[in-house]
Protein backbone atom coordinates (compact mmCIF):
# COMPACT_ATOMS: atom_id res chain seq x y z
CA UNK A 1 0.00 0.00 0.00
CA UNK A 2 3.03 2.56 0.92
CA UNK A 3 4.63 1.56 -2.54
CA UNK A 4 1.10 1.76 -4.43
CA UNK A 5 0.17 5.55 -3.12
CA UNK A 6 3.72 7.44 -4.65
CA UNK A 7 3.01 5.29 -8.05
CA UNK A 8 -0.46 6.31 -7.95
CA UNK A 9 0.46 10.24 -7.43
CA UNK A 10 3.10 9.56 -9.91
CA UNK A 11 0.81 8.33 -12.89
CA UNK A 12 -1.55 10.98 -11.92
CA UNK A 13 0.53 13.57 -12.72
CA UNK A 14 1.91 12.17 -16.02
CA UNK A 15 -2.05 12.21 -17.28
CA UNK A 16 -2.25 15.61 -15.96
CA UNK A 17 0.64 16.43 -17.75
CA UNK A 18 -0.46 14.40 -21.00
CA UNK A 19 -3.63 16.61 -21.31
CA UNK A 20 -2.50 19.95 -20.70
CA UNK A 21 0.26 19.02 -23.53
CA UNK A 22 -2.45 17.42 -25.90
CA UNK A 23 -4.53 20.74 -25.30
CA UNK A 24 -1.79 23.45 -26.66
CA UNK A 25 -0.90 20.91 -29.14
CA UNK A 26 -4.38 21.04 -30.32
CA UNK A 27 -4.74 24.70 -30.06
CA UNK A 28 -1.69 25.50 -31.97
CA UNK A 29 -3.67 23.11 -34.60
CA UNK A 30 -6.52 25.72 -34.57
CA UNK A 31 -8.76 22.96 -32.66
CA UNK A 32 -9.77 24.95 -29.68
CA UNK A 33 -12.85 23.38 -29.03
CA UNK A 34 -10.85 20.45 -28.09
CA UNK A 35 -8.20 22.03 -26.47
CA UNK A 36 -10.41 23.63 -23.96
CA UNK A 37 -12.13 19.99 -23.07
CA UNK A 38 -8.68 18.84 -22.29
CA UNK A 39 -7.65 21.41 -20.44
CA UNK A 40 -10.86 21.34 -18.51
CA UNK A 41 -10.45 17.72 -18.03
CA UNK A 42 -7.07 18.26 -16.31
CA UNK A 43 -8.14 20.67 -14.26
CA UNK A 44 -10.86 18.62 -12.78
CA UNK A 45 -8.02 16.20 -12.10
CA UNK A 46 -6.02 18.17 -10.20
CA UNK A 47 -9.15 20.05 -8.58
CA UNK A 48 -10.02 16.37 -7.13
CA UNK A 49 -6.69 15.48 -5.78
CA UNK A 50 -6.55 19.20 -4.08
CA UNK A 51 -3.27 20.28 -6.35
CA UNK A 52 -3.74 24.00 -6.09
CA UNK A 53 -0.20 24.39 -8.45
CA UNK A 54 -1.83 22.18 -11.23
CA UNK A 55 -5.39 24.04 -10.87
CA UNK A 56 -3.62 27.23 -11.25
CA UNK A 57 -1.74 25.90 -14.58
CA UNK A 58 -4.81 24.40 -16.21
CA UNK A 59 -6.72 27.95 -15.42
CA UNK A 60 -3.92 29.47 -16.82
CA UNK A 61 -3.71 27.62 -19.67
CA UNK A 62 -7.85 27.91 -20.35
CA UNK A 63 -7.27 31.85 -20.12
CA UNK A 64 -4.28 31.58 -22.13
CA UNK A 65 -6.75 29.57 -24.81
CA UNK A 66 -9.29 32.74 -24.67
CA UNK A 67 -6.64 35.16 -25.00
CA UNK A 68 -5.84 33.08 -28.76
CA UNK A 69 -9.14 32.97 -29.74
CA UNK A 70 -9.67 36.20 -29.05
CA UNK A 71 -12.71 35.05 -26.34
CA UNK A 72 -11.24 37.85 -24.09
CA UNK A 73 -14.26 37.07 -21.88
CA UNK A 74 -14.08 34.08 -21.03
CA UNK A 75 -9.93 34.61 -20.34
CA UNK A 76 -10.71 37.21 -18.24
CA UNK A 77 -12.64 34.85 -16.02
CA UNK A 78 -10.12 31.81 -16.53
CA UNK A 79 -7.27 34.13 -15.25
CA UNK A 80 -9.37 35.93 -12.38
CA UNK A 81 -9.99 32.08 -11.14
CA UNK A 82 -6.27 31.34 -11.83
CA UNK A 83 -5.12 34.24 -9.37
CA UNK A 84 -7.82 33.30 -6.97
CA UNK A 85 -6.34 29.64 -6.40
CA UNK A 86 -2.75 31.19 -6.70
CA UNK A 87 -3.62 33.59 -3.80
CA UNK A 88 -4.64 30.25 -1.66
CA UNK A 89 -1.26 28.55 -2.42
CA UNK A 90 0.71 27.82 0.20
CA UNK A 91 3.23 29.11 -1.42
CA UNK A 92 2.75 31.73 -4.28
CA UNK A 93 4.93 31.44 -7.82
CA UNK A 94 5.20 35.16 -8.00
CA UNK A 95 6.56 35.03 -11.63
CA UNK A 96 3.41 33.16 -12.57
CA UNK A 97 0.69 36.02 -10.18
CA UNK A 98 3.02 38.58 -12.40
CA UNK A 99 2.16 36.64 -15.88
CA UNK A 100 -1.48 36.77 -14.78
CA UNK A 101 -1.78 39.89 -13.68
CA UNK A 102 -0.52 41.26 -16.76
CA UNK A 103 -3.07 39.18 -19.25
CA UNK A 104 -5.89 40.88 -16.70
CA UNK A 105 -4.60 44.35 -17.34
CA UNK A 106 -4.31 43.37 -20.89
CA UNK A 107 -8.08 42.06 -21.07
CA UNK A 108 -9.15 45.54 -19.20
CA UNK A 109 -7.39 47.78 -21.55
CA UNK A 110 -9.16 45.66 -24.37
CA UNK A 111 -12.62 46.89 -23.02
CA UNK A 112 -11.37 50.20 -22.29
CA UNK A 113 -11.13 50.34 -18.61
CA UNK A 114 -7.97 51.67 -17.92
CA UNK A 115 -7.98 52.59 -14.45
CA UNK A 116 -8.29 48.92 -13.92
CA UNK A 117 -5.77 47.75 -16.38
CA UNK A 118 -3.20 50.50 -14.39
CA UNK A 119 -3.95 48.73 -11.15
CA UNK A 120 -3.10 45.11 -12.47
CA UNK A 121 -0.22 46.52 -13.87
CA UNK A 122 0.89 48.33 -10.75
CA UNK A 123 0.57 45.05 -8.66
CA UNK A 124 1.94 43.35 -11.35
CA UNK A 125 5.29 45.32 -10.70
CA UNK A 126 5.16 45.54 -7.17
CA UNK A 127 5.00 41.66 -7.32
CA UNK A 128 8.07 41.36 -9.91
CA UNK A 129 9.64 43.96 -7.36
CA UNK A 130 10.14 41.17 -4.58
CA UNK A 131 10.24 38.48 -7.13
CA UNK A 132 13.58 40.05 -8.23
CA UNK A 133 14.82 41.19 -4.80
CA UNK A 134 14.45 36.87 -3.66
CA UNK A 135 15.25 35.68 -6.44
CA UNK A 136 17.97 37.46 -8.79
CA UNK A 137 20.17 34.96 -10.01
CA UNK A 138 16.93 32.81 -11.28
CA UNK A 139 15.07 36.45 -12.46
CA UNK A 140 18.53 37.28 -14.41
CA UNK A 141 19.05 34.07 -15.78
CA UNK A 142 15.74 34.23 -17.29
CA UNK A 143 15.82 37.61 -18.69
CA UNK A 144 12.74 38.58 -16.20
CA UNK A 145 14.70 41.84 -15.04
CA UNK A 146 12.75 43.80 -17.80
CA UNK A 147 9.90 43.70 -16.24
CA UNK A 148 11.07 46.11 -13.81
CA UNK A 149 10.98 48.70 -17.19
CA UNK A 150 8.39 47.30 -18.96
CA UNK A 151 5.84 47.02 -16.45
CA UNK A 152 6.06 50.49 -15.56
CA UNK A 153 6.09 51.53 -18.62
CA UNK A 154 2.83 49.47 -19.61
CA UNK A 155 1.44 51.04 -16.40
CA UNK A 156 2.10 54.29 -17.99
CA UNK A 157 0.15 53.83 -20.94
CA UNK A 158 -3.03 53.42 -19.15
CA UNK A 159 -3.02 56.00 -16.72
CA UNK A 160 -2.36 58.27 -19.83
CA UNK A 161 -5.58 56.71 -21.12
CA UNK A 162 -7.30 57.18 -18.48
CA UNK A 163 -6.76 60.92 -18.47
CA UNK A 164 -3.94 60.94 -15.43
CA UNK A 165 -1.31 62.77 -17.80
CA UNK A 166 0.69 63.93 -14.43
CA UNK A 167 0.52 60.51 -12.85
CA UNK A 168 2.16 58.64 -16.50
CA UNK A 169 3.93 61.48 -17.36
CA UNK A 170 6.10 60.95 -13.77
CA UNK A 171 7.02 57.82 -14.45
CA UNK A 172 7.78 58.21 -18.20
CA UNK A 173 10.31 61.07 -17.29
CA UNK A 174 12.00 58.17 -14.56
CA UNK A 175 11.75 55.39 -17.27
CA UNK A 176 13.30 58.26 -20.05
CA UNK A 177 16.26 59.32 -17.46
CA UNK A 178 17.15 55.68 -16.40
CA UNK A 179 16.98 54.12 -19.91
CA UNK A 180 19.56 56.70 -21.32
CA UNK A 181 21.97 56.18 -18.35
CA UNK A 182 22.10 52.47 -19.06
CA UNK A 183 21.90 53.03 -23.04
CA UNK A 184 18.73 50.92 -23.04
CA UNK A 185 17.77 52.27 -26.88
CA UNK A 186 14.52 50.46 -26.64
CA UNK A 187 13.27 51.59 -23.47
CA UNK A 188 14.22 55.08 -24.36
CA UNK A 189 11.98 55.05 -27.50
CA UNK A 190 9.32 53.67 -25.70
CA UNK A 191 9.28 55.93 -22.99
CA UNK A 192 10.08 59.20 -25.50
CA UNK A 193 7.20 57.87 -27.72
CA UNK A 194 4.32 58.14 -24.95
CA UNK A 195 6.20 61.56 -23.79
CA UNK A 196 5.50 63.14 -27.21
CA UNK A 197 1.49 61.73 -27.43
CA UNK A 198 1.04 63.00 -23.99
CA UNK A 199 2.38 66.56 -25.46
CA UNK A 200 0.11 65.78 -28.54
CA UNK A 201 -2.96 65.69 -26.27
CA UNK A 202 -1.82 69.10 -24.47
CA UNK A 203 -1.45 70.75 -27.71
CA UNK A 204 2.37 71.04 -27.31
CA UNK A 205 3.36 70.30 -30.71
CA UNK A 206 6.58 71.50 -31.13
CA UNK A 207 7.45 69.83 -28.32
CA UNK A 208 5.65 66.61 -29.33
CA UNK A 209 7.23 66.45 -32.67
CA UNK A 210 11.21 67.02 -31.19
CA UNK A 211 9.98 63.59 -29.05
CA UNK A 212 8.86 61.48 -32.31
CA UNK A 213 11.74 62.92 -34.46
CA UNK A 214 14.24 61.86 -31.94
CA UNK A 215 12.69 57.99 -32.20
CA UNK A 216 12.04 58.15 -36.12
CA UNK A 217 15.13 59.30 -37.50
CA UNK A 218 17.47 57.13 -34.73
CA UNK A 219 18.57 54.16 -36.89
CA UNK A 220 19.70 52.76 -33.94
CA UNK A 221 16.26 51.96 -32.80
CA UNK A 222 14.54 48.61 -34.10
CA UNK A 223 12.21 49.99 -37.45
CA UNK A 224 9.06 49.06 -36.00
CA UNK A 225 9.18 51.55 -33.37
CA UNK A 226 10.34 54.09 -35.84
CA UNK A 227 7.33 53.79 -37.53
CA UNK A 228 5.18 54.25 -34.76
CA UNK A 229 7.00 57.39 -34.31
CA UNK A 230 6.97 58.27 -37.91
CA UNK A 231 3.18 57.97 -37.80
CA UNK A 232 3.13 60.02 -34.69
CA UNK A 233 4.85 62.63 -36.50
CA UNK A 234 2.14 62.57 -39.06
CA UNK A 235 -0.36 62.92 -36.97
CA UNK A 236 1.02 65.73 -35.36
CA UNK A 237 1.02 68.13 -38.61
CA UNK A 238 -2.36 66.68 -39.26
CA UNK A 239 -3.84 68.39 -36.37
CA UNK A 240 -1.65 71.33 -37.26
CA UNK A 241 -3.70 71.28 -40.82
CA UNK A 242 -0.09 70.90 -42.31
CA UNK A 243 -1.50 67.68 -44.44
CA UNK A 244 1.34 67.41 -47.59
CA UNK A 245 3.86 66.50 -44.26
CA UNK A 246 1.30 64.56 -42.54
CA UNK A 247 1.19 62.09 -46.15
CA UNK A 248 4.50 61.91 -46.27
CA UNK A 249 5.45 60.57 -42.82
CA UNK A 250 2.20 58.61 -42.95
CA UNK A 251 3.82 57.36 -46.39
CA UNK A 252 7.17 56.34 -44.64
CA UNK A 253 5.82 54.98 -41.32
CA UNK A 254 3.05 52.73 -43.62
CA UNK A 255 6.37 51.58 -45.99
CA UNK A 256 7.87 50.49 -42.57
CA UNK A 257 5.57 48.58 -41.44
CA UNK A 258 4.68 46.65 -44.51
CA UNK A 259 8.00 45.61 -43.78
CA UNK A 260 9.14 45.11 -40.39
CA UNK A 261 5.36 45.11 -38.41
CA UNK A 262 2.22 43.80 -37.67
CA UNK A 263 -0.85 43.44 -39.29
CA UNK A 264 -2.60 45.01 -36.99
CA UNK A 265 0.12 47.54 -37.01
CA UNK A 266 -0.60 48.44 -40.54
CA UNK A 267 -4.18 48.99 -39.94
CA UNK A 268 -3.88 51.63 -37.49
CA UNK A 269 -2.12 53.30 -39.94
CA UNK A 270 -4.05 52.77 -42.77
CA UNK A 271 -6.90 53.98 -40.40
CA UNK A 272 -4.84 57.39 -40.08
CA UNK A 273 -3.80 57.53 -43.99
CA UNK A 274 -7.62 57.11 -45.28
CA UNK A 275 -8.82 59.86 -42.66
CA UNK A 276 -6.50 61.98 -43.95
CA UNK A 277 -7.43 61.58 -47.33
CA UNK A 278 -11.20 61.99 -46.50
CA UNK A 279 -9.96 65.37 -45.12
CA UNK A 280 -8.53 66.37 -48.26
CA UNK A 281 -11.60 65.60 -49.91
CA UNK A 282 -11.44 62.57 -51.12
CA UNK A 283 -13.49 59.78 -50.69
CA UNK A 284 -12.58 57.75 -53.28
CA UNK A 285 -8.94 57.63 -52.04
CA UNK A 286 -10.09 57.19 -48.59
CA UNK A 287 -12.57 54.05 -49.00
CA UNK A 288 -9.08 52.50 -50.64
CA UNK A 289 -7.28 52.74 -47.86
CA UNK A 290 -9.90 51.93 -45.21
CA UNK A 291 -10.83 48.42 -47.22
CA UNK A 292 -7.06 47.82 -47.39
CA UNK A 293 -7.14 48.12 -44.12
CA UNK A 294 -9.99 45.44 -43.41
CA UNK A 295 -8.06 42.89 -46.25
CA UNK A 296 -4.93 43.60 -43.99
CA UNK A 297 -6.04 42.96 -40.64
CA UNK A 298 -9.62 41.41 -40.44
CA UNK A 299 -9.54 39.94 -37.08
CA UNK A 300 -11.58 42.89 -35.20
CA UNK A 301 -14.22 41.50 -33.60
CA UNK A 302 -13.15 41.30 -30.39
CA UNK A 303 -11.78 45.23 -30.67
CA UNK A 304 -14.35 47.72 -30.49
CA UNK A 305 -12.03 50.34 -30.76
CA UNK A 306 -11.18 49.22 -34.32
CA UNK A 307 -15.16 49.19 -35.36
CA UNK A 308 -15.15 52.62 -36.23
CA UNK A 309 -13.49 52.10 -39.61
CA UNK A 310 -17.32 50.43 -40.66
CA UNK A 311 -18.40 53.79 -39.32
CA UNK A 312 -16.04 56.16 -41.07
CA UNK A 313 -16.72 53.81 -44.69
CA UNK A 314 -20.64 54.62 -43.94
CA UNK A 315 -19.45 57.89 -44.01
CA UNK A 316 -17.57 58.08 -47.03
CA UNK A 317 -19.45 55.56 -49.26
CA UNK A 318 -22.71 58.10 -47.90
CA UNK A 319 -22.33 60.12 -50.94
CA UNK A 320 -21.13 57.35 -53.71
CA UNK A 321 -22.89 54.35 -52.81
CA UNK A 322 -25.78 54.31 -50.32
CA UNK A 323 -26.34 50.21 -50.56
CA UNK A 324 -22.29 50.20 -49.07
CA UNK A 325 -23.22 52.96 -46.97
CA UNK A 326 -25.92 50.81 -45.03
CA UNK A 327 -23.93 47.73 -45.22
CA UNK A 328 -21.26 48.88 -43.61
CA UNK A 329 -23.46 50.88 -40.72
CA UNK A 330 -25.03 47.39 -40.53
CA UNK A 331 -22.02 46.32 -39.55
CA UNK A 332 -21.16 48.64 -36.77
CA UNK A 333 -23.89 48.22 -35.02
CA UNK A 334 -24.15 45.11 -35.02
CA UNK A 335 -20.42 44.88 -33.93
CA UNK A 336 -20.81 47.26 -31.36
CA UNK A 337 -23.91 45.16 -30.11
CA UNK A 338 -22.04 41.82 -29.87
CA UNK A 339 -19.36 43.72 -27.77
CA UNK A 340 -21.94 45.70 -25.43
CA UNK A 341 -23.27 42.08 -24.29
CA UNK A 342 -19.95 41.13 -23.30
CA UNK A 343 -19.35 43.85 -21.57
CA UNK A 344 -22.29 43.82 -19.11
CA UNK A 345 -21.03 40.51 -17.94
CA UNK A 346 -17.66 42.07 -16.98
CA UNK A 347 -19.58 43.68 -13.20
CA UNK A 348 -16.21 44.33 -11.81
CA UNK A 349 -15.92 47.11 -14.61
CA UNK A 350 -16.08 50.45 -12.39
CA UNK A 351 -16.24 52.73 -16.38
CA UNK A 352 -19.11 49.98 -17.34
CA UNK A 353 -22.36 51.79 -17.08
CA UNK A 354 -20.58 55.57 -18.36
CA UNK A 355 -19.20 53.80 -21.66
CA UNK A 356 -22.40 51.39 -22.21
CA UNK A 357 -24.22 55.20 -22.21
CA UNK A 358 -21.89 56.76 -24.54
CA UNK A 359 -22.13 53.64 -26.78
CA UNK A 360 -26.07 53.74 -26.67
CA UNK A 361 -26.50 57.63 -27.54
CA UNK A 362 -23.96 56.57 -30.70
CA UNK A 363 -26.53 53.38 -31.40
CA UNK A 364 -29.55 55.74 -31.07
CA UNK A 365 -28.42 58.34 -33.45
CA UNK A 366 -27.40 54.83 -36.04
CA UNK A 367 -30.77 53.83 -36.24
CA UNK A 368 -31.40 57.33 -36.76
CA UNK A 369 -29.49 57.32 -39.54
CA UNK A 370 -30.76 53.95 -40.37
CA UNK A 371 -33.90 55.60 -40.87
CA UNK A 372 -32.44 58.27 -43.30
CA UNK A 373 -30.99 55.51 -45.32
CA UNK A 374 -34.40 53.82 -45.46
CA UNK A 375 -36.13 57.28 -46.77
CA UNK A 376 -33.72 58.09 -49.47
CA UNK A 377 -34.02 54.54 -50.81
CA UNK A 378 -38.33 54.58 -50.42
CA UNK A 379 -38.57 57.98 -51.52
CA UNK A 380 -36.23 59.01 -54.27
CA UNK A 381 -37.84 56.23 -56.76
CA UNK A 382 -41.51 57.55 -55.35
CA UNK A 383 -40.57 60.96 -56.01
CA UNK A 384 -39.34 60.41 -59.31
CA UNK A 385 -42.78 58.72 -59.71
CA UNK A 386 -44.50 61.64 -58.68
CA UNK A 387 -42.85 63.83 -61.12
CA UNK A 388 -43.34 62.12 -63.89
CA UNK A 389 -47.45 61.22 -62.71
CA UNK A 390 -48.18 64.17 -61.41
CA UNK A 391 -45.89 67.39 -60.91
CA UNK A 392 -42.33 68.56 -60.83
CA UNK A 393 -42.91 70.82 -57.87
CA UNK A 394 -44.09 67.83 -55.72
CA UNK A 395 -41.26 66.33 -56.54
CA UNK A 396 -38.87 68.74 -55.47
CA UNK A 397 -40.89 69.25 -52.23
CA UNK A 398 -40.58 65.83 -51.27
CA UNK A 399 -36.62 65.70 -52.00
CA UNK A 400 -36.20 68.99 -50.35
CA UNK A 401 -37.87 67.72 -46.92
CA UNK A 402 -35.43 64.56 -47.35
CA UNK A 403 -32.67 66.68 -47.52
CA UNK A 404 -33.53 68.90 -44.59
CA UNK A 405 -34.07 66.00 -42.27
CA UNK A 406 -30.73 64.45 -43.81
CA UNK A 407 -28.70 67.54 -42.89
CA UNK A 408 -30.19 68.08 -39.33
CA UNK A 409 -29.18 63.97 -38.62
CA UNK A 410 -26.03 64.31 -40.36
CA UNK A 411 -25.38 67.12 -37.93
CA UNK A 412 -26.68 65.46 -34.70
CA UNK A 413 -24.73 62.25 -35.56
CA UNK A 414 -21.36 64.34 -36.93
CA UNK A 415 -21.39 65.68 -33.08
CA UNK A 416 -21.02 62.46 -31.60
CA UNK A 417 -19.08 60.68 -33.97
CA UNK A 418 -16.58 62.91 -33.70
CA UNK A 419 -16.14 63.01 -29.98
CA UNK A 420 -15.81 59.65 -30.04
CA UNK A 421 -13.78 58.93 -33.02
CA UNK A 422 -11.07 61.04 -30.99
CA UNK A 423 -11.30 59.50 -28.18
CA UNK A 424 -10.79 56.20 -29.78
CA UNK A 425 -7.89 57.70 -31.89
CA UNK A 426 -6.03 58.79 -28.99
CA UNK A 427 -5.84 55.56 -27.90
CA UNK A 428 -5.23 53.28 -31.05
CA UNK A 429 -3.56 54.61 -33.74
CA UNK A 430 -0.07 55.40 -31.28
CA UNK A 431 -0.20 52.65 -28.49
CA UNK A 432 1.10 49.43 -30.60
């Protein structure tokens, strides 16, 4: 019986081991559905022999399954469950609470509430803090003393999105003055880049652009950042009304990125590049760059920030195609309605019921707008009907109430569109 009980644990963990393998072999095989059965099936296996270590793995690995997916919701809840059981460890793998923590502040800043996302980042670093101090040798050997930087620095971003410029700015000017002492190039960037958007939002241009230049035209810093910057730069004479610069660094950071970034990358700045076209006037050049955009980088659905490009595309298409025009407003909505039901299940979110109001005052001018869209289809063929039944001055009546009631809701929806689209730009098109 002594002999039987060690063999016993033994095997035990081998199949617990077995599944959790089989699972990320079966996600990286885009077979999630299975991967979260196995996963879920080792975790009830370590859940009955009381392994608190193993539970927190298997959560882990189930939030690290949503994260993939893109099922930020039910992450967010795998990983709140895995830090739960973590905290009721005996003892507590701090690198592990500090991986966690930083997917939670990750899923928060993907629904917009930053205030949150700062505070898992801030107890992410005071947790990597003593992790470092006990453990050195291990935290060196693994390359875990930039979190110490990064974290911070991530930390940074979100209390600048949350509207506490002093609070970021403080620790951006520490992160800028110890990076340069030890020659950390990357850091540096990083911490110059969020310096200049933070002047950006102040209206500090000069200022903001000496911050980007410094990061885009350093070829000692990796091309991806410079491109951010180089994009940041564009922006920056775009809101000066200076738009022949703001194409051409728009032009560079876009040819950068093509190269050396993201998909996702490229869409914010394809975002950028068609609103600046639509500004000079041209729609046509505009749509281009938007539906690039959507070819490049299609995988928005769990981003609500990035909906607004089926907004803008209503917009533009408003005047060239209206059949476009109300498929694409179909598909904001819609978007933004999927997203709105995840986010009332996310009751911890202190912004919740402020944004879900913003969002519904945009959804209740859409279906005006929906409406308009209706009329001009109904009417226009009716009218022309009239005229050539009964009179050209009915005619004309009819299309001149239609156009009246089009400009007042263009007007009513322009107002909060546009509040909103810079909000959202603020956030996106700089932060990658």
């Amino acid at each position: 019986m002594i002999m039987l009980f060690p063999l016993t644990l033994i095997g035990q963990v081998k199949e617990y081991n077995d599944l959790v393998g089989k699972a990320l072999h079966a996600l990286g095989n885009d077979r999630s559905t299975e991967a979260i059965e196995l996963t879920q099936e080792a975790f009830s296996l370590a859940f009955k022999r009381g392994d608190t270590y193993r539970m927190v793995v298997a959560k882990s690995t189930m939030g690290y399954i949503g994260m993939t997916v893109r099922d930020y919701e039910s992450a967010y809840i795998n990983y709140s469950d895995a830090l739960n059981y973590l905290q009721k460890s005996d003892t507590i793998d701090l690198y592990n609470k500090v991986s966690i923590l930083r997917n939670l502040a990750l899923i928060k800043s993907k629904y917009s509430d930053y205030k949150m996302a700062a505070a898992f980042y801030k107890e992410a670093y005071e947790t990597a803090r003593v992790y470092v101090r006990r453990y050195p040798e291990l935290a060196k050997q693994n390359g875990d003393l930039s979190l110490l930087v990064d974290l911070p620095y991530f930390m940074a971003m979100q209390m600048k999105n949350s509207g506490d410029y002093t609070g970021a700015g403080e620790i951006l000017l520490n992160l800028w003055e110890e990076s340069e002492f030890k020659g950390d190039t990357v850091s540096l960037a990083r911490a110059l880049n969020q310096l200049g958007i933070i002047k950006l939002a102040n209206k500090d241009y000069l200022e903001a652009q000496n911050f980007f230049s410094y990061v885009a035209f350093n070829n000692g810093i990796d091309p991806d950042t410079r491109a951010i910057a180089l994009q940041n730069l564009g922006a920056s004479y775009l809101r000066l009304g200076n738009l022949e610069k703001a194409e051409k660094w728009y032009s560079e950071a876009l040819a950068l990125k093509i190269e050396h970034s993201s998909a996702r990358s490229q869409f914010v700045t394809l975002l950028d590049y068609g609103e600046l076209e639509y500004k000079k006037g041209n729609s046509t050049a505009a749509i281009e760059k938007w539906e690039l955009a959507l070819k490049t980088f299609d995988k928005i659905e769990a981003e609500p920030d990035l909906f607004m490009i089926y907004d803008w595309l209503q917009k533009a298409y408003l005047q060239i195609d209206i059949t476009k025009a109300a498929r694409y407003g179909d598909l904001y909505t819609s978007n933004i309605r999927n997203w709105m039901d995840i986010q009332r299940n996310q009751k911890d979110n202190p912004s919740l019921q402020a944004f879900n109001t913003r969002i519904d005052q945009v959804l209740s001018s859409r279906r005006e707008k929906a409406e308009q869209l209706a009329l001009i289809k109904e009417y226009w063929p009716l009218g022309l009907g009239v005229v050539l039944l009964l009179t050209f001055l009915l005619y004309h009546f009819q299309l001149f109430l239609t156009k009246q009631r089009r400009i007042l809701i263009e007007k009513r929806v322009r107002e909060v569109r546009a509040a909103k689209a810079q909000e959202i730009l603020d956030k996106i098109r700089r932060d990658l």
